[in-house]
C-alpha atoms as a PDB file:
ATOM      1  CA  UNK A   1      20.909 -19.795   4.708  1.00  0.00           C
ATOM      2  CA  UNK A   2      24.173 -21.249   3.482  1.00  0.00           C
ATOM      3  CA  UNK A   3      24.393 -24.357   6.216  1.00  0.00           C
ATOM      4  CA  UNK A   4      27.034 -27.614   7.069  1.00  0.00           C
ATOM      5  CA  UNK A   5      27.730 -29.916   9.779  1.00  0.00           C
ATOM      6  CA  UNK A   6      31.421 -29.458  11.599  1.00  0.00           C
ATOM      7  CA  UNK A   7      33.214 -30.505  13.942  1.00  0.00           C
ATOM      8  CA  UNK A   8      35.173 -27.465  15.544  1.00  0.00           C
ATOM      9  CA  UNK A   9      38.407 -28.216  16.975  1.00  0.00           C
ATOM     10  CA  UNK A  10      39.216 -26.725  20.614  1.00  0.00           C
ATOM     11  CA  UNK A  11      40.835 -23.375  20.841  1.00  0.00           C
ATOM     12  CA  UNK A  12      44.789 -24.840  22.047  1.00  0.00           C
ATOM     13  CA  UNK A  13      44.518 -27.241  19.014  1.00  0.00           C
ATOM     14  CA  UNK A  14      44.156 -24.018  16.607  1.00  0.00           C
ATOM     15  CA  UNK A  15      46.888 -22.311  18.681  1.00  0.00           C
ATOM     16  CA  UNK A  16      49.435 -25.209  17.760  1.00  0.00           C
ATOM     17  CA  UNK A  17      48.479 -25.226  14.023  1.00  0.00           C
ATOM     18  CA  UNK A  18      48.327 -21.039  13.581  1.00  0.00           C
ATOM     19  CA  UNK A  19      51.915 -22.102  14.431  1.00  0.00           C
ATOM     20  CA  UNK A  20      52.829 -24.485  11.566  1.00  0.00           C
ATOM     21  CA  UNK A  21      50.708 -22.272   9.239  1.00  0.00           C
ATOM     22  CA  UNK A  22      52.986 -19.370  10.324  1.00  0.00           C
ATOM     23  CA  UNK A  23      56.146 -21.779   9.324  1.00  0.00           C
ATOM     24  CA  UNK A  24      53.539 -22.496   6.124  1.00  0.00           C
ATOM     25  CA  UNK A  25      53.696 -19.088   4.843  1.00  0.00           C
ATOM     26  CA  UNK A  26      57.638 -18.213   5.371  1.00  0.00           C
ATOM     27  CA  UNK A  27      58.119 -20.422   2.545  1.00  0.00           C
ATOM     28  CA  UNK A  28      58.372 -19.616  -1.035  1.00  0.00           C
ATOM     29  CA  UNK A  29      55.336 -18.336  -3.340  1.00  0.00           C
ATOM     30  CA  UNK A  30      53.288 -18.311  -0.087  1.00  0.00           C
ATOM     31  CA  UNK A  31      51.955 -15.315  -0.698  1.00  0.00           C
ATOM     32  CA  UNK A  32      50.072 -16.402  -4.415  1.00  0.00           C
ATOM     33  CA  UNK A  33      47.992 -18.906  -1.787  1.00  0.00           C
ATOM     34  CA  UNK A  34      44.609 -17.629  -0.384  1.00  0.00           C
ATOM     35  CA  UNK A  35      45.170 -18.883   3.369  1.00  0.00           C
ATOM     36  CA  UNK A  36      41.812 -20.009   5.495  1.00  0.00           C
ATOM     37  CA  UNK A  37      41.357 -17.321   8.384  1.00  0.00           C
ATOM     38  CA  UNK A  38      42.115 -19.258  11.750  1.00  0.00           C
ATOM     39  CA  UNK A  39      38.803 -18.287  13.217  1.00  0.00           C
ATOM     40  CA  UNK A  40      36.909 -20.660  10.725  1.00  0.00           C
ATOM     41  CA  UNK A  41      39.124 -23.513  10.571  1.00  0.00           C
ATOM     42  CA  UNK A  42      36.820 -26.876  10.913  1.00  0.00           C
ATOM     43  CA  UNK A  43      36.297 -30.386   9.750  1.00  0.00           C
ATOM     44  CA  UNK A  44      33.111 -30.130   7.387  1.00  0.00           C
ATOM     45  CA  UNK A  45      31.458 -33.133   7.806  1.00  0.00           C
ATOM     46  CA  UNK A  46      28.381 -32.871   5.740  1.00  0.00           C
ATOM     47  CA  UNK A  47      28.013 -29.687   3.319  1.00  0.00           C
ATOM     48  CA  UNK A  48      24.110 -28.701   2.705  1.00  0.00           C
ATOM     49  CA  UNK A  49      24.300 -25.688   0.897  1.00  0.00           C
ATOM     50  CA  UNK A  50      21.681 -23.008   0.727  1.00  0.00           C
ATOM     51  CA  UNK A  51      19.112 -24.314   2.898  1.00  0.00           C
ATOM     52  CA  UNK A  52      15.518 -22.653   3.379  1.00  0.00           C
ATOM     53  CA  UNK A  53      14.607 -21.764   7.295  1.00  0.00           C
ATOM     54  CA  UNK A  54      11.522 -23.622   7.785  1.00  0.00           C
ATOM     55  CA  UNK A  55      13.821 -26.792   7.181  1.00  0.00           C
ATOM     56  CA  UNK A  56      16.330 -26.014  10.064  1.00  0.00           C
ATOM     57  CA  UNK A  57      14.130 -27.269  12.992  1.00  0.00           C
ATOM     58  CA  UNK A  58      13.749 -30.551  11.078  1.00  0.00           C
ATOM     59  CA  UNK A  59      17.477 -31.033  10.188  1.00  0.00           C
ATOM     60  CA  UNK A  60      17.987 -29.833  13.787  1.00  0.00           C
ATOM     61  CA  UNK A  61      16.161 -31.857  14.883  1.00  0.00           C
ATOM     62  CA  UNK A  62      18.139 -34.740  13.165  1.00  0.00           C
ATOM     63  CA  UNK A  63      21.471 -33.657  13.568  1.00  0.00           C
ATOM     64  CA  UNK A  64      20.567 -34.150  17.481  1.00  0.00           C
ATOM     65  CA  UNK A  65      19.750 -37.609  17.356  1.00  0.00           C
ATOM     66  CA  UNK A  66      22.780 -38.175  15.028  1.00  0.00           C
ATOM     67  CA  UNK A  67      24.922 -36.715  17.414  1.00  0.00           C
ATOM     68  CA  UNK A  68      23.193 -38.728  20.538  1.00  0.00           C
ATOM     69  CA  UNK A  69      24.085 -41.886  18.299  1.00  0.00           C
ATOM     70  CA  UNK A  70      27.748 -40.800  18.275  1.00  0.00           C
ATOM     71  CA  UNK A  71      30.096 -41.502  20.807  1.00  0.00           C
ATOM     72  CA  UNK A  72      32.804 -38.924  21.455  1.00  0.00           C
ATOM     73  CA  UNK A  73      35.990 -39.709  19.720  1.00  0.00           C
ATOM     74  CA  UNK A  74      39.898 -38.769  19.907  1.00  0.00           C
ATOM     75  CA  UNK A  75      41.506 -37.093  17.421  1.00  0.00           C
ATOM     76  CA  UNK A  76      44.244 -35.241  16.020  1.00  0.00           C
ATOM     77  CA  UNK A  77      46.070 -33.018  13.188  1.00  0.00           C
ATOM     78  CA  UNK A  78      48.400 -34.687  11.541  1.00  0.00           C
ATOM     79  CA  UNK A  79      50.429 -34.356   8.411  1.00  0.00           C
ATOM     80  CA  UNK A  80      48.826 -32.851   5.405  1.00  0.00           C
ATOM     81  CA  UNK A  81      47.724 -33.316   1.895  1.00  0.00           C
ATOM     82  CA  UNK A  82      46.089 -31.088  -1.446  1.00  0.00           C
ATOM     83  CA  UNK A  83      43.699 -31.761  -3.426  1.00  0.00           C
ATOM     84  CA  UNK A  84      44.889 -31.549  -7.406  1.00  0.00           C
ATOM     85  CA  UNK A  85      46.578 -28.118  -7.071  1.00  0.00           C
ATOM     86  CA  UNK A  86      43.603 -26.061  -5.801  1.00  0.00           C
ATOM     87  CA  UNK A  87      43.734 -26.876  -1.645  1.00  0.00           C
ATOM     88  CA  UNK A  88      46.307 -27.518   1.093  1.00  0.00           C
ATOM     89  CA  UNK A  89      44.981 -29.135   4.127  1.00  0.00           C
ATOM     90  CA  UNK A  90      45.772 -30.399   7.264  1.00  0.00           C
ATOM     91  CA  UNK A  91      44.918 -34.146   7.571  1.00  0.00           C
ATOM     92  CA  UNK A  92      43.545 -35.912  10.684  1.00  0.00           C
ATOM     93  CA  UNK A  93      44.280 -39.269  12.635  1.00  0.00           C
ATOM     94  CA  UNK A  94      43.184 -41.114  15.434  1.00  0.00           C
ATOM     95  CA  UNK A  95      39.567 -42.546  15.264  1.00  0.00           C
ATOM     96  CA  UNK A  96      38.713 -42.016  11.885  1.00  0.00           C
ATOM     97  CA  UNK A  97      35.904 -44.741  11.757  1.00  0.00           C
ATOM     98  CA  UNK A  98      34.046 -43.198  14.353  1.00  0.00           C
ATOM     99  CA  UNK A  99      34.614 -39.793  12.497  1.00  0.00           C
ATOM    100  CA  UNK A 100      33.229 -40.810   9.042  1.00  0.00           C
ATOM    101  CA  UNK A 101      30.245 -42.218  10.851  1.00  0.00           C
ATOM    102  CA  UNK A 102      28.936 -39.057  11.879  1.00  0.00           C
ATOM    103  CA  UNK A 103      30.080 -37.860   8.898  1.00  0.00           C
ATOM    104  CA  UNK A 104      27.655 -40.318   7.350  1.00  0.00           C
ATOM    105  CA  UNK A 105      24.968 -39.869  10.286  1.00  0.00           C
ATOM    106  CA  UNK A 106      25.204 -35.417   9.094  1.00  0.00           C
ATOM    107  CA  UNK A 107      24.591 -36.612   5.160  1.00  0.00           C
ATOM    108  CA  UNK A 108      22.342 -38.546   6.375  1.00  0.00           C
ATOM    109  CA  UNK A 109      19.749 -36.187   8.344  1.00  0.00           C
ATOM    110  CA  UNK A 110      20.212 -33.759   5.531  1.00  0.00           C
ATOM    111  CA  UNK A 111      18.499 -35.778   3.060  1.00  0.00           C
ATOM    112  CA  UNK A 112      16.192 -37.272   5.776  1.00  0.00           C
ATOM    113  CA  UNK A 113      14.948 -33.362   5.868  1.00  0.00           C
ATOM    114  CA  UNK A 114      14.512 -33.187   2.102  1.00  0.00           C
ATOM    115  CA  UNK A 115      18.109 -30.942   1.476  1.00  0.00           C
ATOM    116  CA  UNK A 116      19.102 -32.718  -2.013  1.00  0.00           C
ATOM    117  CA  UNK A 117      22.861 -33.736  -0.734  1.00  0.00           C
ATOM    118  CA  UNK A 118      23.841 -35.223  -4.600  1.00  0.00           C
ATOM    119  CA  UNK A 119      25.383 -38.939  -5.229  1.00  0.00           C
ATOM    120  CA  UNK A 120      27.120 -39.847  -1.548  1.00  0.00           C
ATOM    121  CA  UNK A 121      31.425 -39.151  -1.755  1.00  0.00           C
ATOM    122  CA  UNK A 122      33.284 -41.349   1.027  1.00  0.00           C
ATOM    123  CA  UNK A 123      33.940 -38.883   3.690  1.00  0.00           C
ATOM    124  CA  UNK A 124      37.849 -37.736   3.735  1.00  0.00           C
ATOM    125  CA  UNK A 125      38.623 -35.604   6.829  1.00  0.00           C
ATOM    126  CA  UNK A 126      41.025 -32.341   6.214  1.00  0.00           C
ATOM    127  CA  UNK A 127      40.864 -29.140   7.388  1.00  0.00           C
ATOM    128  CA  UNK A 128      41.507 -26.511   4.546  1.00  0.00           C
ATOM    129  CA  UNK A 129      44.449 -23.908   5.202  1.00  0.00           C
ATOM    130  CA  UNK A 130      44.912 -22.780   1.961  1.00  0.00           C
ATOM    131  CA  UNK A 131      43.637 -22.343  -1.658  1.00  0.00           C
ATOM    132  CA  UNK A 132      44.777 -21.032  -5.048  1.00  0.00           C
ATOM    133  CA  UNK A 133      42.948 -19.509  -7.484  1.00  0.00           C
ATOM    134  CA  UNK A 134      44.713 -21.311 -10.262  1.00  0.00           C
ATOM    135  CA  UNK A 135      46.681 -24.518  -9.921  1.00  0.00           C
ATOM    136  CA  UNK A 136      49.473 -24.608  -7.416  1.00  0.00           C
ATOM    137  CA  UNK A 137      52.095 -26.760  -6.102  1.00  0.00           C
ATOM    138  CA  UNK A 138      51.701 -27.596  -3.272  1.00  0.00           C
ATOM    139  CA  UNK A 139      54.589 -30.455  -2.738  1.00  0.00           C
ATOM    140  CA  UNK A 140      56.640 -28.203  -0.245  1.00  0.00           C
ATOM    141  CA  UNK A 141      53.926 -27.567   1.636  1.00  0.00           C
ATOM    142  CA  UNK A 142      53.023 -30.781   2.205  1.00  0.00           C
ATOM    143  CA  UNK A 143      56.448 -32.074   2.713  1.00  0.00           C
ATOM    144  CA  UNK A 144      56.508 -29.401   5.452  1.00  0.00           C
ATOM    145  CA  UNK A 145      53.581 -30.826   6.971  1.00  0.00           C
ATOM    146  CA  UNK A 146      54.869 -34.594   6.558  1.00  0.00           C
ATOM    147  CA  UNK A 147      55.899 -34.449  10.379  1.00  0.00           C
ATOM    148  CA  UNK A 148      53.528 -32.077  11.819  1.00  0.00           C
ATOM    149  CA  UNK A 149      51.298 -34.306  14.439  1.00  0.00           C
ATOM    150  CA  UNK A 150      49.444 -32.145  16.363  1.00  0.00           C
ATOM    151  CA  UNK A 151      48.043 -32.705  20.350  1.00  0.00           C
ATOM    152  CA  UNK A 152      45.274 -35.248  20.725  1.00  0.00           C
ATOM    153  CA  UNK A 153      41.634 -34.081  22.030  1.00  0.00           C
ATOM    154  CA  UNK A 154      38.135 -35.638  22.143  1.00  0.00           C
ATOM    155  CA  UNK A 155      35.335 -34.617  19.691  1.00  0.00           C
ATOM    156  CA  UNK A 156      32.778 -34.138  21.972  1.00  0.00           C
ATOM    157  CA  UNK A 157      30.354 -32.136  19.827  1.00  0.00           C
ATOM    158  CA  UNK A 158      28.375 -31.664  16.329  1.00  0.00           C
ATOM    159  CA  UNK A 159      27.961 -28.124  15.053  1.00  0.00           C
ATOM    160  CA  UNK A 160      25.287 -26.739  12.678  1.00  0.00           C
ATOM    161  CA  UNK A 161      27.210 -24.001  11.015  1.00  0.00           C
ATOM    162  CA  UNK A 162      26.168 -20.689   9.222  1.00  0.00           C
ATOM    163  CA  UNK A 163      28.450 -19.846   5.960  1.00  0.00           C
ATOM    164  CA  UNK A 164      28.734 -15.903   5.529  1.00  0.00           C
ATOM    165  CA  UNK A 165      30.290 -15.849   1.846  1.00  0.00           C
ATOM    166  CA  UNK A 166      32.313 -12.169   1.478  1.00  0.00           C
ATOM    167  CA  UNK A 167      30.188  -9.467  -0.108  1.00  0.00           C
ATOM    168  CA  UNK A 168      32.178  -6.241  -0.076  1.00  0.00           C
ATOM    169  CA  UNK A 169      34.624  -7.404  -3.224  1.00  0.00           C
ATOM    170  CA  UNK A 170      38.016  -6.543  -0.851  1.00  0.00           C
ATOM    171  CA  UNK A 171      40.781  -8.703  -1.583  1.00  0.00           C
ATOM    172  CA  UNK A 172      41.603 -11.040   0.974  1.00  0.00           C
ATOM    173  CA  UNK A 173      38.437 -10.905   2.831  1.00  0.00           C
ATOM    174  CA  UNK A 174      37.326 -14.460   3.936  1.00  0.00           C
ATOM    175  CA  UNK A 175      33.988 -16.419   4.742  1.00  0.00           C
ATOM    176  CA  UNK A 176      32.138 -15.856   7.662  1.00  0.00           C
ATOM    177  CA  UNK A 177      31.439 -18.681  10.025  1.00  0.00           C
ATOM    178  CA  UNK A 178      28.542 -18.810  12.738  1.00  0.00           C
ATOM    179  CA  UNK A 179      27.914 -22.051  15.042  1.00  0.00           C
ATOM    180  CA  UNK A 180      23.960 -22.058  15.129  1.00  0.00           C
ATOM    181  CA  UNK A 181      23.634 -25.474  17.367  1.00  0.00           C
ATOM    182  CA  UNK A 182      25.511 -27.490  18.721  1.00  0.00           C
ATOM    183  CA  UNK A 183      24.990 -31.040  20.047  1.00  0.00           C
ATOM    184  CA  UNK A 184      27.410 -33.093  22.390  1.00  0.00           C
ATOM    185  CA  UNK A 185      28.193 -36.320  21.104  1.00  0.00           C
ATOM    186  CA  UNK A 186      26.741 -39.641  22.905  1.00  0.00           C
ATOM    187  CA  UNK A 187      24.150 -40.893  25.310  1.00  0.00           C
ATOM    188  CA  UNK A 188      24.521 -38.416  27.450  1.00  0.00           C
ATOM    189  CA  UNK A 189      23.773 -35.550  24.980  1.00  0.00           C
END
């Protein structure tokens, strides 16, 4: 199964930035961007790929203690960025050490479970709101977002998340995205 470790923001912080990706997509050539469905908005904090099942108690497993290890942490959206002219995201500030850490901690069980994780990136939080296909700009978009800070909340969890890629071929039609565990962050998890 097609697996990575997220943290999933709460449901009023996806309310407030459905509403500055509605602004988002009033503006011109919006609709040449492929933009991320708001039910699977998330902070991936350690991708793993196709994963074989008799791994996922191990990794499990793993992911628990990292999460145990990991104190909860505020957070929140702000401003926004692309990478190269393929993705618009949403950028994040607050505690950002305590972030990469368990970003660090997810890599880190993956490869302590024998999932092949490649050479280690530094960790750069975004959540993705839009893609292109070919090679966009994106400098509106993220001059739009340049003053966009979004209500502060508390991580307070790890998810293990399932990645349904679209099969049916219908334009449009977007991943699929299933929280298999969850752990709450710190001692008391």
């Amino acid at each position: 199964m097609r697996l990575f470790a997220a943290v999933l923001p709460p449901e009023g912080v996806i309310r407030e930035l459905a509403s500055e990706v509605d602004e988002l997509e009033r503006l011109p050539a919006a609709e040449a961007l492929r933009w991320t469905g708001r039910p699977g908005w998330h902070f991936t904090l350690a991708f793993y790929g196709e994963v074989d099942e008799e791994i996922v108690p191990d990794l499990s497993e793993r992911l628990a203690r990292a999460a145990h290890r990991t104190d909860p942490f505020p957070v929140s959206l702000r401003g926004g960025g692309h990478f190269g002219g393929r993705a618009l995201w949403v950028g994040v500030a607050g505690d950002l050490e305590t972030m990469r850490l368990l970003a660090d901690r997810a890599e880190a069980a993956a490869r302590k479970a024998g999932i092949p994780m490649g050479q280690h990136r530094p960790y750069h939080p975004h959540l993705t709101v839009a893609r292109s296909r070919g090679s966009a700009h994106f400098g509106a978009y993220v001059t739009a977002l340049g003053d966009f800070e979004g209500q502060e909340w508390t991580v307070g969890e790890l998810c293990l998340v399932r990645s349904r890629l679209p099969k049916s071929g219908v334009p449009g039609e977007q991943p699929r995205y299933e929280a298999v565990a969850r752990w709450t962050l710190g001692a008391a998890g």
